[in-house]
C-alpha atoms as a PDB file:
ATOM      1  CA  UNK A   1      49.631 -81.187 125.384  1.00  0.00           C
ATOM      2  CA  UNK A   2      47.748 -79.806 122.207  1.00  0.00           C
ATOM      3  CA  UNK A   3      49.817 -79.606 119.182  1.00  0.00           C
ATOM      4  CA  UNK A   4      47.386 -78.343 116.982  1.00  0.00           C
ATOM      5  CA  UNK A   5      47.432 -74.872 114.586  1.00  0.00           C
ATOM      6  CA  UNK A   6      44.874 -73.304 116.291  1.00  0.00           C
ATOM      7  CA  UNK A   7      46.820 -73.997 119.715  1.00  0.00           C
ATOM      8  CA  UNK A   8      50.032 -73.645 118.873  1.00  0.00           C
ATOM      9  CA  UNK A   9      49.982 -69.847 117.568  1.00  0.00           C
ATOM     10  CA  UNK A  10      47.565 -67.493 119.562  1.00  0.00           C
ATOM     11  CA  UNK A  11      44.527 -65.426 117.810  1.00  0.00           C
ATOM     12  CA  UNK A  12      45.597 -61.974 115.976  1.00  0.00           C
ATOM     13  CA  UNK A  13      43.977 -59.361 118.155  1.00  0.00           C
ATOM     14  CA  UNK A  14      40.837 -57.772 116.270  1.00  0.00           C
ATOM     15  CA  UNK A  15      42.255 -54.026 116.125  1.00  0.00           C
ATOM     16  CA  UNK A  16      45.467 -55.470 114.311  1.00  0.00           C
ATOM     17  CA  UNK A  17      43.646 -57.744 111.433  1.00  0.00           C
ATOM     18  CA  UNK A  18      41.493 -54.796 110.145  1.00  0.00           C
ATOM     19  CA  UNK A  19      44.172 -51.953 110.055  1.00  0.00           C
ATOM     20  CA  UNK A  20      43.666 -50.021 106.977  1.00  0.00           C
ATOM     21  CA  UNK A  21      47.170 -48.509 105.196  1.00  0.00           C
ATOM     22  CA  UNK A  22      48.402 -45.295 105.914  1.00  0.00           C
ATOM     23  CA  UNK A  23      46.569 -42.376 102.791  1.00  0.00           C
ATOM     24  CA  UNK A  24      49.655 -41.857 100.887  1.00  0.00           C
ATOM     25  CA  UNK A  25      50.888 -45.728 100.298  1.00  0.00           C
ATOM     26  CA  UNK A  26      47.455 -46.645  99.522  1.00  0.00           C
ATOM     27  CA  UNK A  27      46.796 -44.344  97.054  1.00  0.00           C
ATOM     28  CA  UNK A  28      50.402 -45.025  96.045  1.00  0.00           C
ATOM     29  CA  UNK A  29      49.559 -48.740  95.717  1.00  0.00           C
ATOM     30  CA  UNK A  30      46.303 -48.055  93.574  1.00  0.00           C
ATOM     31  CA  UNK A  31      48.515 -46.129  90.770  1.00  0.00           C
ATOM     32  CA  UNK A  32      50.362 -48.684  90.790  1.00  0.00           C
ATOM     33  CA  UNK A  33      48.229 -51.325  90.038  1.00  0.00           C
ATOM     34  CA  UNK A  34      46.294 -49.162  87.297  1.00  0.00           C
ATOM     35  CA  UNK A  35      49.385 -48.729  85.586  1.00  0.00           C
ATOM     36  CA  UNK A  36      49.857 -52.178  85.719  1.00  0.00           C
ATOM     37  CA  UNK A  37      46.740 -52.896  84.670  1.00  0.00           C
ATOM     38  CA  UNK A  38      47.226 -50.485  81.420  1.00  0.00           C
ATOM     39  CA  UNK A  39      50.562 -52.456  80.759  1.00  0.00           C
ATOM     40  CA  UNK A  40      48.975 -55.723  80.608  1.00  0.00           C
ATOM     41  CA  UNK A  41      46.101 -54.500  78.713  1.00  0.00           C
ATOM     42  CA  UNK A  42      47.672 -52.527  76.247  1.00  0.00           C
ATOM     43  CA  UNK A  43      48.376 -54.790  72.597  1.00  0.00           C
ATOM     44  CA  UNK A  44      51.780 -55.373  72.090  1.00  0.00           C
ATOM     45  CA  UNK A  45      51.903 -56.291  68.186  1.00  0.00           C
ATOM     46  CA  UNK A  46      49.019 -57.118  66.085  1.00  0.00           C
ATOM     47  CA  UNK A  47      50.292 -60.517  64.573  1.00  0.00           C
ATOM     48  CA  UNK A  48      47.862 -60.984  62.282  1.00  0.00           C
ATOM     49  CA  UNK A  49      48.958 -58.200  60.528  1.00  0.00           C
ATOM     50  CA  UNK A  50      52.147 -59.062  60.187  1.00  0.00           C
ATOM     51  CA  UNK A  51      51.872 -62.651  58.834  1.00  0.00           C
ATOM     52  CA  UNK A  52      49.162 -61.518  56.383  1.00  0.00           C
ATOM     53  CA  UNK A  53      52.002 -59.537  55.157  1.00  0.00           C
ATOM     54  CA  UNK A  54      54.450 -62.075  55.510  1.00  0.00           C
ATOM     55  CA  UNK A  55      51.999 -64.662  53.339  1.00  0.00           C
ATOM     56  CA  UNK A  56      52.933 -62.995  49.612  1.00  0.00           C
ATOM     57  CA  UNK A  57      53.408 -66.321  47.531  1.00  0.00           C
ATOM     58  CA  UNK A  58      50.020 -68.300  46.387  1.00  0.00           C
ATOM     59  CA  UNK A  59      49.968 -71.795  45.910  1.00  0.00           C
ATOM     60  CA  UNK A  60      48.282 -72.086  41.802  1.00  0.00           C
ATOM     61  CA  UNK A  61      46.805 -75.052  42.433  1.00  0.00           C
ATOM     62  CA  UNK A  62      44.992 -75.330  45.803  1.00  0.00           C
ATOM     63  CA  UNK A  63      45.295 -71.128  46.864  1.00  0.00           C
ATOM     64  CA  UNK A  64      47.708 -71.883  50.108  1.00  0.00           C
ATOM     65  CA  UNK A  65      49.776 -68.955  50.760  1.00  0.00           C
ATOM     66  CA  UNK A  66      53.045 -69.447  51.259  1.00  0.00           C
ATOM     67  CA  UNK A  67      55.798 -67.302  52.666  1.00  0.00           C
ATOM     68  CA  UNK A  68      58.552 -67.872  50.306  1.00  0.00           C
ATOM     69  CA  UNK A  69      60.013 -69.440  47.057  1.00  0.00           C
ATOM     70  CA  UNK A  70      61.861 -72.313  49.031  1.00  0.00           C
ATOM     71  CA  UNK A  71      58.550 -73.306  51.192  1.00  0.00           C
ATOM     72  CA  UNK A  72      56.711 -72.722  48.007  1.00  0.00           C
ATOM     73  CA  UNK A  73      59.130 -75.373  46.109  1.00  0.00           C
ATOM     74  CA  UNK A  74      58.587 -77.485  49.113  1.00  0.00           C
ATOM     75  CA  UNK A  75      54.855 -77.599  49.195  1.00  0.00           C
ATOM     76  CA  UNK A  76      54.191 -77.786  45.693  1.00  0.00           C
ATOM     77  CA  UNK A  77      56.775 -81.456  45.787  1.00  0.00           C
ATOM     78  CA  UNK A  78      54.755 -82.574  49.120  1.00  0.00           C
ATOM     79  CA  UNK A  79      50.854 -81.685  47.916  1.00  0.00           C
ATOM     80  CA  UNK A  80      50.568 -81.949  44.305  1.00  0.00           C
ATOM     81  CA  UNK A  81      53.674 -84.237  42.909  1.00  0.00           C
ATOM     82  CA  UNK A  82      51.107 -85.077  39.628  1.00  0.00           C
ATOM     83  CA  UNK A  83      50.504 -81.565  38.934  1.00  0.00           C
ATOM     84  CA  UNK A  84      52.957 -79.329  36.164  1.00  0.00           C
ATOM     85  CA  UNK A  85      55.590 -77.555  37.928  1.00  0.00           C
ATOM     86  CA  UNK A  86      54.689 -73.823  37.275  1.00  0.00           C
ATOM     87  CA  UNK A  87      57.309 -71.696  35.457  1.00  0.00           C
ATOM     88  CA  UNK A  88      58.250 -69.523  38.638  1.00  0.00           C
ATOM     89  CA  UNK A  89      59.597 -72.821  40.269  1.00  0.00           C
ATOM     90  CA  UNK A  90      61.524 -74.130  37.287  1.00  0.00           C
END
C-alpha cells in the first residue's frame, strides 16, 4: 500500500482547476485591490519635515542641531567639556 501525496489524494479534474470567478466578484475583487494598492501607496507623514522643524537649537561650537535647551545642556557637557559655556546655557 502506497502512502504517498500523490496517492493518497486523487488529481483535481481539469474543468475544476481553471474555473474563472463569476463577472461581478471579480471585478469586485480588482477594486478592491486598487484601493488597496492606493492605501499603501499613498504617504502617510513626511517626517523629514517634521524633525527639520523639530531641530530649532544649534550647537555654537560644532553646528549640531539640537531639539531643545535640556539636550542642548546635555551635549554641550558630553562633546565639548573644554569649551566656554555659552550665555543661553548659564
Amino acid at each position: 500500500v502506497c502512502v504517498c501525496v500523490c496517492c493518497f489524494f486523487p488529481p483535481l479534474p481539469l474543468q475544476d482547476t481553471f474555473k474563472m470567478t463569476r463577472g461581478l466578484a471579480k471585478m469586485q475583487a480588482k477594486e478592491k485591490a486598487r484601493k488597496k494598492i492606493a492605501n499603501l501607496s499613498a504617504p502617510k507623514h513626511d517626517l523629514k519635515a517634521a524633525r527639520e522643524e523639530q531641530l530649532k537649537i544649534v550647537c555654537t561650537v560644532c553646528k549640531a542641531q539640537l531639539s531643545d535647551m535640556h539636550v542642548y545642556k546635555q551635549h554641550f557637557e558630553a562633546k565639548h567639556p573644554k569649551a566656554p559655556v555659552p550665555p543661553e546655557l548659564a
